[in-house]
C-alpha atoms as a PDB file:
ATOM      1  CA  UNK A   1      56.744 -32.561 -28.649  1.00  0.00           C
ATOM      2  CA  UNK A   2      55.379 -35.943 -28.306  1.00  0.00           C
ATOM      3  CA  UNK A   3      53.453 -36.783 -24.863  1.00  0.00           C
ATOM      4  CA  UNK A   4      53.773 -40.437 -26.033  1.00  0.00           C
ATOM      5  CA  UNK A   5      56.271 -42.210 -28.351  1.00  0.00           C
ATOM      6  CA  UNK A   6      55.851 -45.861 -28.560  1.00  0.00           C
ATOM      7  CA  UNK A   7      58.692 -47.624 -30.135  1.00  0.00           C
ATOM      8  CA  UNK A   8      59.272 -51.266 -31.473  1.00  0.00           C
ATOM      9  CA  UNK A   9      56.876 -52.800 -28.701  1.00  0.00           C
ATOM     10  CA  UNK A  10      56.814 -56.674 -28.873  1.00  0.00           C
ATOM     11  CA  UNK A  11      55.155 -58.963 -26.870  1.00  0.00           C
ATOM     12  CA  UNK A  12      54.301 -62.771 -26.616  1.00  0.00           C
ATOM     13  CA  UNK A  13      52.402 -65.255 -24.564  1.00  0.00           C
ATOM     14  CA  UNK A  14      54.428 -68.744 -25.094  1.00  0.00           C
ATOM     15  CA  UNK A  15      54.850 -69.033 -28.595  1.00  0.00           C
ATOM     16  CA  UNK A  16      52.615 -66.776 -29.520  1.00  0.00           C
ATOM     17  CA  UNK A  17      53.095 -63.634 -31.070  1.00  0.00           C
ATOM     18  CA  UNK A  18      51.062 -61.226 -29.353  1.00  0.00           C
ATOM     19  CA  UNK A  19      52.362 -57.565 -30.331  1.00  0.00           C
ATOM     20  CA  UNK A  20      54.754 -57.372 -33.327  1.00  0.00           C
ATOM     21  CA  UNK A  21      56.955 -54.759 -33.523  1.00  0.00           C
ATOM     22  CA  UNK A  22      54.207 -52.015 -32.075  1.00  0.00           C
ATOM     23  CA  UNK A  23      54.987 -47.953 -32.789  1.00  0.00           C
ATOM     24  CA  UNK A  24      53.008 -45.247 -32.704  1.00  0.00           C
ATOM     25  CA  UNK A  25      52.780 -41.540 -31.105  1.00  0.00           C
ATOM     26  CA  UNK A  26      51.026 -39.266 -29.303  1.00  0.00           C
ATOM     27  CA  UNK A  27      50.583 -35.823 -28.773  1.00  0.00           C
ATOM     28  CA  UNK A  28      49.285 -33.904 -26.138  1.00  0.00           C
ATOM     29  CA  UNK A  29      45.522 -33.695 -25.845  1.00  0.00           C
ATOM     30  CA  UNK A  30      45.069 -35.923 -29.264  1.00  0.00           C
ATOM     31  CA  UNK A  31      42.592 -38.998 -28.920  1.00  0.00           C
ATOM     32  CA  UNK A  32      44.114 -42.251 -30.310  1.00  0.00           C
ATOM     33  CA  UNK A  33      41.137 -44.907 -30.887  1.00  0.00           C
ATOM     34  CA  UNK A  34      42.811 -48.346 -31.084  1.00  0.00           C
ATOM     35  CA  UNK A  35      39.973 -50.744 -33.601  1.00  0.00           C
ATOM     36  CA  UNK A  36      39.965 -54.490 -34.496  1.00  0.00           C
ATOM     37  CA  UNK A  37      38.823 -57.871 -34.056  1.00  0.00           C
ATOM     38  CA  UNK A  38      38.761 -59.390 -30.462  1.00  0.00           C
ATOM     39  CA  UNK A  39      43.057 -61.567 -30.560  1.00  0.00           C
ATOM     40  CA  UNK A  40      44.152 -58.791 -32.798  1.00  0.00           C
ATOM     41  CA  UNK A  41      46.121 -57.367 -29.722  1.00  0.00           C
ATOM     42  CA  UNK A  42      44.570 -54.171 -28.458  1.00  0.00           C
ATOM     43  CA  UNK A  43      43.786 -54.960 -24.725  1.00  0.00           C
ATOM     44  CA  UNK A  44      47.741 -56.588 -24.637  1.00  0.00           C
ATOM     45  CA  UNK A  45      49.122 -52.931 -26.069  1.00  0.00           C
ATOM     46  CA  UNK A  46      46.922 -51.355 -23.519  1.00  0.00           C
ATOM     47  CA  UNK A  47      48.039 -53.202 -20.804  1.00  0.00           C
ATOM     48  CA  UNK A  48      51.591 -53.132 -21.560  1.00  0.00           C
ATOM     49  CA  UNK A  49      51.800 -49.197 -21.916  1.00  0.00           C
ATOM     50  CA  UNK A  50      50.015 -49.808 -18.397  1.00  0.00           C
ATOM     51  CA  UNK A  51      53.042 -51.846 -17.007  1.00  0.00           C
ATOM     52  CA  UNK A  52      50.178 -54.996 -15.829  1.00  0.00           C
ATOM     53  CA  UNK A  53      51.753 -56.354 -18.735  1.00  0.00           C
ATOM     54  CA  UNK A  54      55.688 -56.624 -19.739  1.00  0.00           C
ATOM     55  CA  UNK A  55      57.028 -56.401 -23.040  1.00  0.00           C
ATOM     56  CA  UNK A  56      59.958 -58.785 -24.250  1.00  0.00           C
ATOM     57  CA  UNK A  57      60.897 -55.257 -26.151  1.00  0.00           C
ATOM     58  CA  UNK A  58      60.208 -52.178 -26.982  1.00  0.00           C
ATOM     59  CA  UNK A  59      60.593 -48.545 -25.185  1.00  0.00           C
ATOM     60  CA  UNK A  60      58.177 -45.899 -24.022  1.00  0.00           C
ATOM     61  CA  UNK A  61      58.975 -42.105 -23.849  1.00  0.00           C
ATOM     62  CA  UNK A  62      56.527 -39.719 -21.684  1.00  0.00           C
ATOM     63  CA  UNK A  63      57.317 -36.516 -22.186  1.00  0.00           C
ATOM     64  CA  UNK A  64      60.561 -37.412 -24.526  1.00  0.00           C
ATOM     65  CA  UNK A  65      61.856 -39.060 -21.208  1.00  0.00           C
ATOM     66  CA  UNK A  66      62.538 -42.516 -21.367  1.00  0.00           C
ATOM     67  CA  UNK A  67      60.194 -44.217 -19.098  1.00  0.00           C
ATOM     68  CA  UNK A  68      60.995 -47.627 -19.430  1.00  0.00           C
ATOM     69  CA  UNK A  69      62.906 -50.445 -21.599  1.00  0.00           C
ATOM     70  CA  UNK A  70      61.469 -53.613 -21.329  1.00  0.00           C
ATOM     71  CA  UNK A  71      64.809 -55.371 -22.800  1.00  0.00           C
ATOM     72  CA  UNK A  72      66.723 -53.942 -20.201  1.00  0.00           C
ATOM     73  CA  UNK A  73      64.400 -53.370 -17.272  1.00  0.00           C
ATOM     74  CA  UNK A  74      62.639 -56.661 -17.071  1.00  0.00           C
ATOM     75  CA  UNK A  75      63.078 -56.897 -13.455  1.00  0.00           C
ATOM     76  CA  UNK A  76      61.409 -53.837 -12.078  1.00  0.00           C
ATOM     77  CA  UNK A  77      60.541 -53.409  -8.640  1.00  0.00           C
ATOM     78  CA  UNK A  78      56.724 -52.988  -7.338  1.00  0.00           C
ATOM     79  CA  UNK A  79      57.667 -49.949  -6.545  1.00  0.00           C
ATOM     80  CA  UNK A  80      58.945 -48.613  -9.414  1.00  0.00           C
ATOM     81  CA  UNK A  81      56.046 -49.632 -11.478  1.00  0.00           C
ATOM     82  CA  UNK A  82      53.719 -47.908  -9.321  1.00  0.00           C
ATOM     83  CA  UNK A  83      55.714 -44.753 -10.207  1.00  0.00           C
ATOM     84  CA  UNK A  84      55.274 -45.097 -13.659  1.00  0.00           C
ATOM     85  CA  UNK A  85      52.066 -46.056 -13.792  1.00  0.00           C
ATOM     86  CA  UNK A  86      50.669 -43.039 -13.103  1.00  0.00           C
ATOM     87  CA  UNK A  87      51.350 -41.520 -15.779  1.00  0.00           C
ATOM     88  CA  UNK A  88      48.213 -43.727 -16.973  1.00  0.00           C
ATOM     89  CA  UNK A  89      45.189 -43.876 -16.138  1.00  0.00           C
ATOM     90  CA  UNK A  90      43.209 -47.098 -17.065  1.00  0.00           C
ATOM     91  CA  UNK A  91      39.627 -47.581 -16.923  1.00  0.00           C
ATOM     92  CA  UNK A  92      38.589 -51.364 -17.103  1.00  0.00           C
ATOM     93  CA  UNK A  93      35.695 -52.522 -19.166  1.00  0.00           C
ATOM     94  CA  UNK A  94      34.387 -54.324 -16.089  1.00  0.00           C
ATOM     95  CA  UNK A  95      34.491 -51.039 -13.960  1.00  0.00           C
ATOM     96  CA  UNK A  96      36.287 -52.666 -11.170  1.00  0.00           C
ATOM     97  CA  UNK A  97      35.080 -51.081  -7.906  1.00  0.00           C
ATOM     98  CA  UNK A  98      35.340 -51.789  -4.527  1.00  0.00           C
ATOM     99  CA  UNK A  99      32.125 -53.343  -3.519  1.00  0.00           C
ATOM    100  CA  UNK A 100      33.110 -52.678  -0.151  1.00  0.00           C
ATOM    101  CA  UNK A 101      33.592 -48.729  -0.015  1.00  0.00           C
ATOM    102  CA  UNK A 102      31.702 -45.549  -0.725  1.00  0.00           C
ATOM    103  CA  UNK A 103      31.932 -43.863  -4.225  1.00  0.00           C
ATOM    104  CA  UNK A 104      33.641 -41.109  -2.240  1.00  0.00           C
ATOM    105  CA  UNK A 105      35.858 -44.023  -0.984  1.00  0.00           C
ATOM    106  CA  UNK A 106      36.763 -45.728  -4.196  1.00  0.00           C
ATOM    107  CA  UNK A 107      37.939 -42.044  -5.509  1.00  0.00           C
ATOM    108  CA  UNK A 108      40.277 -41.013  -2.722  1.00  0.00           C
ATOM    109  CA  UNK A 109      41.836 -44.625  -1.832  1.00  0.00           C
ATOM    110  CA  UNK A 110      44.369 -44.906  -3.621  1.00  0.00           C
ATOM    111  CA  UNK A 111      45.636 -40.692  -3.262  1.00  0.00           C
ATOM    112  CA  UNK A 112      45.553 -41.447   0.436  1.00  0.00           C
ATOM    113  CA  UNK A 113      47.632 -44.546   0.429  1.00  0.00           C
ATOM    114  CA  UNK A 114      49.672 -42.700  -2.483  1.00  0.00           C
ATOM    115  CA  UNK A 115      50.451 -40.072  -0.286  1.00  0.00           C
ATOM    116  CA  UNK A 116      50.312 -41.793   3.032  1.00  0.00           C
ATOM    117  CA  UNK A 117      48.074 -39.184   4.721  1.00  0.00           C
ATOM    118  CA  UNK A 118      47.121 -40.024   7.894  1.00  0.00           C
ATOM    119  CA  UNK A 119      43.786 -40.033   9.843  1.00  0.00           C
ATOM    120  CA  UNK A 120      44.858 -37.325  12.071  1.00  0.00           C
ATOM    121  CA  UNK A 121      45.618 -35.136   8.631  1.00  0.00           C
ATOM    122  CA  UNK A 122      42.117 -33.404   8.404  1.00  0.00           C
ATOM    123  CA  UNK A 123      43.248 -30.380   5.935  1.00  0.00           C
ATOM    124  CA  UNK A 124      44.819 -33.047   3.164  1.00  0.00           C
ATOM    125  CA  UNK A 125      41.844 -35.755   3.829  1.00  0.00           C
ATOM    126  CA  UNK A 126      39.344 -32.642   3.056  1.00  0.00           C
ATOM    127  CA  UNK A 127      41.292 -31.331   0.369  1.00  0.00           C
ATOM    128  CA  UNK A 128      41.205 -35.202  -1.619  1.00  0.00           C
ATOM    129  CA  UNK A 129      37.453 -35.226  -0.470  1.00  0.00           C
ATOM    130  CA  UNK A 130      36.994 -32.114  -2.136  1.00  0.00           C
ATOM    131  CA  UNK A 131      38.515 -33.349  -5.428  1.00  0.00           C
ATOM    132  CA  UNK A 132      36.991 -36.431  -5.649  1.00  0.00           C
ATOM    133  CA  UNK A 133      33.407 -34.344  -5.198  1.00  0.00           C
ATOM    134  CA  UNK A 134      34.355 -32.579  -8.141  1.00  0.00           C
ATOM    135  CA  UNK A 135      35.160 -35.148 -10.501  1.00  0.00           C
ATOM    136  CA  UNK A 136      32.177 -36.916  -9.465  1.00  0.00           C
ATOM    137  CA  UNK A 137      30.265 -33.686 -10.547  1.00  0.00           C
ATOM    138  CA  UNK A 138      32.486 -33.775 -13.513  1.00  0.00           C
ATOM    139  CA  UNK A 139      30.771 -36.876 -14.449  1.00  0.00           C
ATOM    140  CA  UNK A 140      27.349 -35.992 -13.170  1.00  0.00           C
ATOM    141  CA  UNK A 141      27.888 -37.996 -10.049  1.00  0.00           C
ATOM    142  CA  UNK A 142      27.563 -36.141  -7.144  1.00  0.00           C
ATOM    143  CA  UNK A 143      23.906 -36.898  -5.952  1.00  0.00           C
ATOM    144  CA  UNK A 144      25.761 -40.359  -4.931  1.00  0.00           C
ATOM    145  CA  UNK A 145      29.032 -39.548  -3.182  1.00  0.00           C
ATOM    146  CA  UNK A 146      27.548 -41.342   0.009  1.00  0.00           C
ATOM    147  CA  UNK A 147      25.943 -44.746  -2.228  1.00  0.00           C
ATOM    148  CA  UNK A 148      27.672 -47.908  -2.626  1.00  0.00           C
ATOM    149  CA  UNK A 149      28.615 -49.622  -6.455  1.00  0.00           C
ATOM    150  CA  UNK A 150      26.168 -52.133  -6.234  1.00  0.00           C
ATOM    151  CA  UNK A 151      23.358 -49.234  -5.916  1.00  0.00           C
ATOM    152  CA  UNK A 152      24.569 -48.134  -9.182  1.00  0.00           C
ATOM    153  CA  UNK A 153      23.580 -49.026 -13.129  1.00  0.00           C
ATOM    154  CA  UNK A 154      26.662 -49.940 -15.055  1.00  0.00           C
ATOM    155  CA  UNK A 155      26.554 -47.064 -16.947  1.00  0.00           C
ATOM    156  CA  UNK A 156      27.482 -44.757 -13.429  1.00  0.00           C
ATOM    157  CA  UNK A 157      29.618 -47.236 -12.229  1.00  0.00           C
ATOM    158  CA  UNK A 158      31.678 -47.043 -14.955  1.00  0.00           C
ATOM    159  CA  UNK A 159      31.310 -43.348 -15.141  1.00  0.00           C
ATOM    160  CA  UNK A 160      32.985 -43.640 -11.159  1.00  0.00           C
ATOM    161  CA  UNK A 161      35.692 -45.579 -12.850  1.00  0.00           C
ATOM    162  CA  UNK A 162      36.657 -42.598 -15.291  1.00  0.00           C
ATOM    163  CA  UNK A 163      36.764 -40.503 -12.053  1.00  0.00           C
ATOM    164  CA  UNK A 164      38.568 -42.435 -10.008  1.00  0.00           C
ATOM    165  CA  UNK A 165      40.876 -42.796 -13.364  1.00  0.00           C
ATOM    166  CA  UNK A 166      41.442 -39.070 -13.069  1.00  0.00           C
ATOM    167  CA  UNK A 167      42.023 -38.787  -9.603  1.00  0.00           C
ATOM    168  CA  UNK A 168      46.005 -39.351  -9.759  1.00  0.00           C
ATOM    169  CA  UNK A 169      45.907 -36.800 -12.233  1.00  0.00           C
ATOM    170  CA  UNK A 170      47.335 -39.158 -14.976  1.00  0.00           C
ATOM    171  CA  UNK A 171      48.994 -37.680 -18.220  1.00  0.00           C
ATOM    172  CA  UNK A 172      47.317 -39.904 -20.314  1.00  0.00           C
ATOM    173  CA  UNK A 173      44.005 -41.754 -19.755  1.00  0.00           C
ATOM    174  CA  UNK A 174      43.850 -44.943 -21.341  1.00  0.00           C
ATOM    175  CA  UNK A 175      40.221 -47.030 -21.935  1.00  0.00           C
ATOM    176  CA  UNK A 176      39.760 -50.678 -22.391  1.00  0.00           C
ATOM    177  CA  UNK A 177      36.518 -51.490 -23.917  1.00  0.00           C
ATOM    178  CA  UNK A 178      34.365 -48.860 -21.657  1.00  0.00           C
ATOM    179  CA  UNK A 179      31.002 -49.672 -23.165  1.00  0.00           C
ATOM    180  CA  UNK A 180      31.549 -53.250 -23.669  1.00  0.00           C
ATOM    181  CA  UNK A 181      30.092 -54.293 -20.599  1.00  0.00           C
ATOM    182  CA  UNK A 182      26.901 -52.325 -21.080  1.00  0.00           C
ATOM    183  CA  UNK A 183      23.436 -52.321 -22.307  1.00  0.00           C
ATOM    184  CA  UNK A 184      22.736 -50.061 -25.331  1.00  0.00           C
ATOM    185  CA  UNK A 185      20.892 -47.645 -23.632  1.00  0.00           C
ATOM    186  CA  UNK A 186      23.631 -47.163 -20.951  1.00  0.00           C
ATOM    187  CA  UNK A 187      26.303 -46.360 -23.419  1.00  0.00           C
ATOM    188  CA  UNK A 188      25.263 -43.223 -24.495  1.00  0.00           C
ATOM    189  CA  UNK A 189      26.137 -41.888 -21.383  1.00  0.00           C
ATOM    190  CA  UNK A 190      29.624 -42.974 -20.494  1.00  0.00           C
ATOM    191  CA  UNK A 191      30.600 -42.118 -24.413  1.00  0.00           C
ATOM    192  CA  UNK A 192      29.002 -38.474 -23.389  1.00  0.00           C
ATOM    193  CA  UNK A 193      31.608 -38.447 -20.564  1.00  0.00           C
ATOM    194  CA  UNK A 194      34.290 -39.242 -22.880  1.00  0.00           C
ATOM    195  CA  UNK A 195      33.753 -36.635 -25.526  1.00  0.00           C
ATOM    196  CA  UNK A 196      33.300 -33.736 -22.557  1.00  0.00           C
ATOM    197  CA  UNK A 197      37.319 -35.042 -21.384  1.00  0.00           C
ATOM    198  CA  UNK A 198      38.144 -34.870 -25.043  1.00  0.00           C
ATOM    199  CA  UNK A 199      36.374 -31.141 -25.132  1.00  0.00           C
ATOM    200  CA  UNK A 200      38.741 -30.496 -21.978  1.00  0.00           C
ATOM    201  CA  UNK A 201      41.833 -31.548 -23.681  1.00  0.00           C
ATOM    202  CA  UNK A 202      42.748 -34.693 -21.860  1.00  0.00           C
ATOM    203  CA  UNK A 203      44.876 -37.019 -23.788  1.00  0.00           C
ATOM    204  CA  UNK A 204      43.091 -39.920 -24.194  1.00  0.00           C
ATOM    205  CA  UNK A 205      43.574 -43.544 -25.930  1.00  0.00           C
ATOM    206  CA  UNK A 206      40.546 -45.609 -26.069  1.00  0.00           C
ATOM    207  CA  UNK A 207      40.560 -49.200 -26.897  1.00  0.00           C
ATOM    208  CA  UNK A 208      36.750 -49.176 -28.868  1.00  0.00           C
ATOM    209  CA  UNK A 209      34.326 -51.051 -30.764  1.00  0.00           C
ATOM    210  CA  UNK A 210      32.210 -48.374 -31.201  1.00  0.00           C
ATOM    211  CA  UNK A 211      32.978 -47.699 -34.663  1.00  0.00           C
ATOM    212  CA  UNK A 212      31.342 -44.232 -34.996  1.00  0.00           C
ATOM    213  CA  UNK A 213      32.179 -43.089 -31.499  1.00  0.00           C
ATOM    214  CA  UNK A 214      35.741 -43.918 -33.254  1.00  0.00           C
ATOM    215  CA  UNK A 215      35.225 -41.696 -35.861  1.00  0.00           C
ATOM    216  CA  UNK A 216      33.610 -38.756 -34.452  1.00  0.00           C
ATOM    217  CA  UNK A 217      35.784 -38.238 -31.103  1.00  0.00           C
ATOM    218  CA  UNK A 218      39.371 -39.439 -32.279  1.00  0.00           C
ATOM    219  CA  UNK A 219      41.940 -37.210 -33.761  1.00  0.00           C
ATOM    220  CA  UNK A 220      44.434 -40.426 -34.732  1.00  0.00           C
ATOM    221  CA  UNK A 221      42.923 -44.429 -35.358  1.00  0.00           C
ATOM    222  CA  UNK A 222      45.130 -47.467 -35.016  1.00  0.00           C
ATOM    223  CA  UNK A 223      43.646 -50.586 -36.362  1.00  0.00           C
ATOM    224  CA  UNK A 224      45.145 -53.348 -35.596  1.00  0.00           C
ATOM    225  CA  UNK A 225      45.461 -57.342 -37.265  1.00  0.00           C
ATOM    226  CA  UNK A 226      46.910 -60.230 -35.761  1.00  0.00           C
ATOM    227  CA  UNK A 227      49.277 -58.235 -33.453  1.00  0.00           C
ATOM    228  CA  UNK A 228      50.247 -55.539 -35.965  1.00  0.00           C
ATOM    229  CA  UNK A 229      49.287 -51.738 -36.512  1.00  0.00           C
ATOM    230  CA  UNK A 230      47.581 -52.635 -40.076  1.00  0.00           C
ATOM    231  CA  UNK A 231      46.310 -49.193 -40.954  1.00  0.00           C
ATOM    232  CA  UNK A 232      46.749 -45.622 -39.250  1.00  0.00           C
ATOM    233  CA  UNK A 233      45.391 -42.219 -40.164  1.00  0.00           C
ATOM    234  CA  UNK A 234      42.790 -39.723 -39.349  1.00  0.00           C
ATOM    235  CA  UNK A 235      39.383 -41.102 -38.966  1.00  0.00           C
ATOM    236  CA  UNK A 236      38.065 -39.535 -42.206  1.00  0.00           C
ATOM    237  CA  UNK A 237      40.304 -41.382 -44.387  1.00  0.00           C
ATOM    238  CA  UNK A 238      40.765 -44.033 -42.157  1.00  0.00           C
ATOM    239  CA  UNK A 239      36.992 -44.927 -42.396  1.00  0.00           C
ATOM    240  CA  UNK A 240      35.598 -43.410 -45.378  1.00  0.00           C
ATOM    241  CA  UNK A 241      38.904 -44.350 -47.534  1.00  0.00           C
ATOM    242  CA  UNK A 242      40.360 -47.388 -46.246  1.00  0.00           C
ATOM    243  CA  UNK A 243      43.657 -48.808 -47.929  1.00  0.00           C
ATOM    244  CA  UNK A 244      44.030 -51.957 -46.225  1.00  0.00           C
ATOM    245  CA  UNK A 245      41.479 -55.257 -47.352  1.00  0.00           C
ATOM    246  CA  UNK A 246      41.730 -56.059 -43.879  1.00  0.00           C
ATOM    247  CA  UNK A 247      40.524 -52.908 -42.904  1.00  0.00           C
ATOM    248  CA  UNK A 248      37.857 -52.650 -45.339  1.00  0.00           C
ATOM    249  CA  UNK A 249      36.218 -56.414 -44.445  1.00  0.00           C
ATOM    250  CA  UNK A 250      36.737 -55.275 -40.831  1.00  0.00           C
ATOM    251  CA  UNK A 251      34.661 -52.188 -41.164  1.00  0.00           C
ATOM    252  CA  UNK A 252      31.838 -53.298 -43.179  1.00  0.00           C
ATOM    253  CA  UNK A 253      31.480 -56.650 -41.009  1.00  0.00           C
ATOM    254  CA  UNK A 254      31.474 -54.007 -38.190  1.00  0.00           C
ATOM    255  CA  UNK A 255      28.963 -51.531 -39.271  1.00  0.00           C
ATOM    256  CA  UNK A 256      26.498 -54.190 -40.925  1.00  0.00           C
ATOM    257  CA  UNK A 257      26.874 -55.328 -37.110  1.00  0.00           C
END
């Protein structure tokens, strides 16, 4: 059974053809890497399957439950959306913390107001404490429960952001670009994270251009061109035995980069 079926998704800004037509599936605990030039529509997918985005058309399926149609539910209400959000987890490319709060404060925000505990609720507050201490020493976080983002590199901030991400205990946790925003040497780590979630069987689609990342921590790739899925296959044959001459100009502009 499919954790994720993706049917027909389309998707346009103006006149302009954004996502054509998108499909694809996913299966429980599988890592889908999404590849392809910057316009080519992989942020727009992610945000769509995220509802920050709505399709003109297209259906998604969690679970072989229909979770929503975007020809027929175009008018959704805020709080509807929330509810099906979190079946995703997103983690930006710009991390997107709270300057404001605590690490330990920017994990269990949004499970409080989820959940509407209350100040006077010391059991529950403890109990989302507790989690949020250890996903933080999931990540190898929890020397800095008590520090504030900008005390941070980018490299833990955005490790904060996966566990925040993983908080709401999404079904799928979805990845925009989580390196982008980086320096070299901070990469390494956050990609660490990733393939330790991957080791743990969370289902996972990254949005990457980290080409061998890609290759060594995906079970399923998705390249995409000018808003379509141009090529799809395991990453062995997807990279060492590319079929598309899109594909194949793509990846050897990309790794002579």
């Amino acid at each position: 059974m499919s954790i994720l079926k993706v049917e027909n998704i389309k998707k346009s800004f103006g006149n302009i053809e954004v996502l054509k037509d998108i499909s694809f599936t996913l299966e429980k605990g599988e890592v889908l890497s999404i590849i392809g030039s910057s316009g080519s529509g992989k942020t727009t997918l992610l945000r769509c399957l995220n509802f920050l985005e709505s399709a003109e058309q297209g259906k998604i399926f969690v679970d072989d439950d229909l979770l929503v149609d975007f020809a027929t539910d175009s008018s959704q209400k805020d709080s509807q959306l929330r509810q099906k959000r979190l079946n995703f987890g997103l983690v930006f490319q710009s991390f997107n913390l709270f300057p404001q709060y605590s690490i330990l404060k920017n994990l269990t925000l949004a499970v409080q107001l989820l959940e509407d505990v209350k100040k006077n609720n010391k059991e529950k507050l403890k109990e989302i404490d507790n989690r949020a201490i250890e996903l933080l020493k999931r990540v190898g976080l929890e020397d800095k429960v008590n520090a504030y983002p900008c005390e941070l590199s980018g490299g833990q901030q955005q490790r904060v952001a996966i566990a925040r991400a993983l908080m709401l205990s999404p079904k799928i946790l979805c990845f925009d670009e989580p390196t982008s925003a980086l320096d070299p040497e901070l990469t390494g780590e956050v990609l660490r994270v990733i393939r330790e979630l991957r080791d743990g069987d969370t289902t996972m689609i990254i949005v990457t251009h980290e080409m061998n990342f890609a290759k060594n921590v995906s079970d399923k790739v998705i390249f995409m061109a000018d808003g379509i899925i141009e090529e799809t296959g395991n990453p062995t044959d997807l990279f060492e035995n590319p079929q598309s001459p899109r594909l194949k100009e793509f990846l050897s502009s990309s790794l002579k980069d």
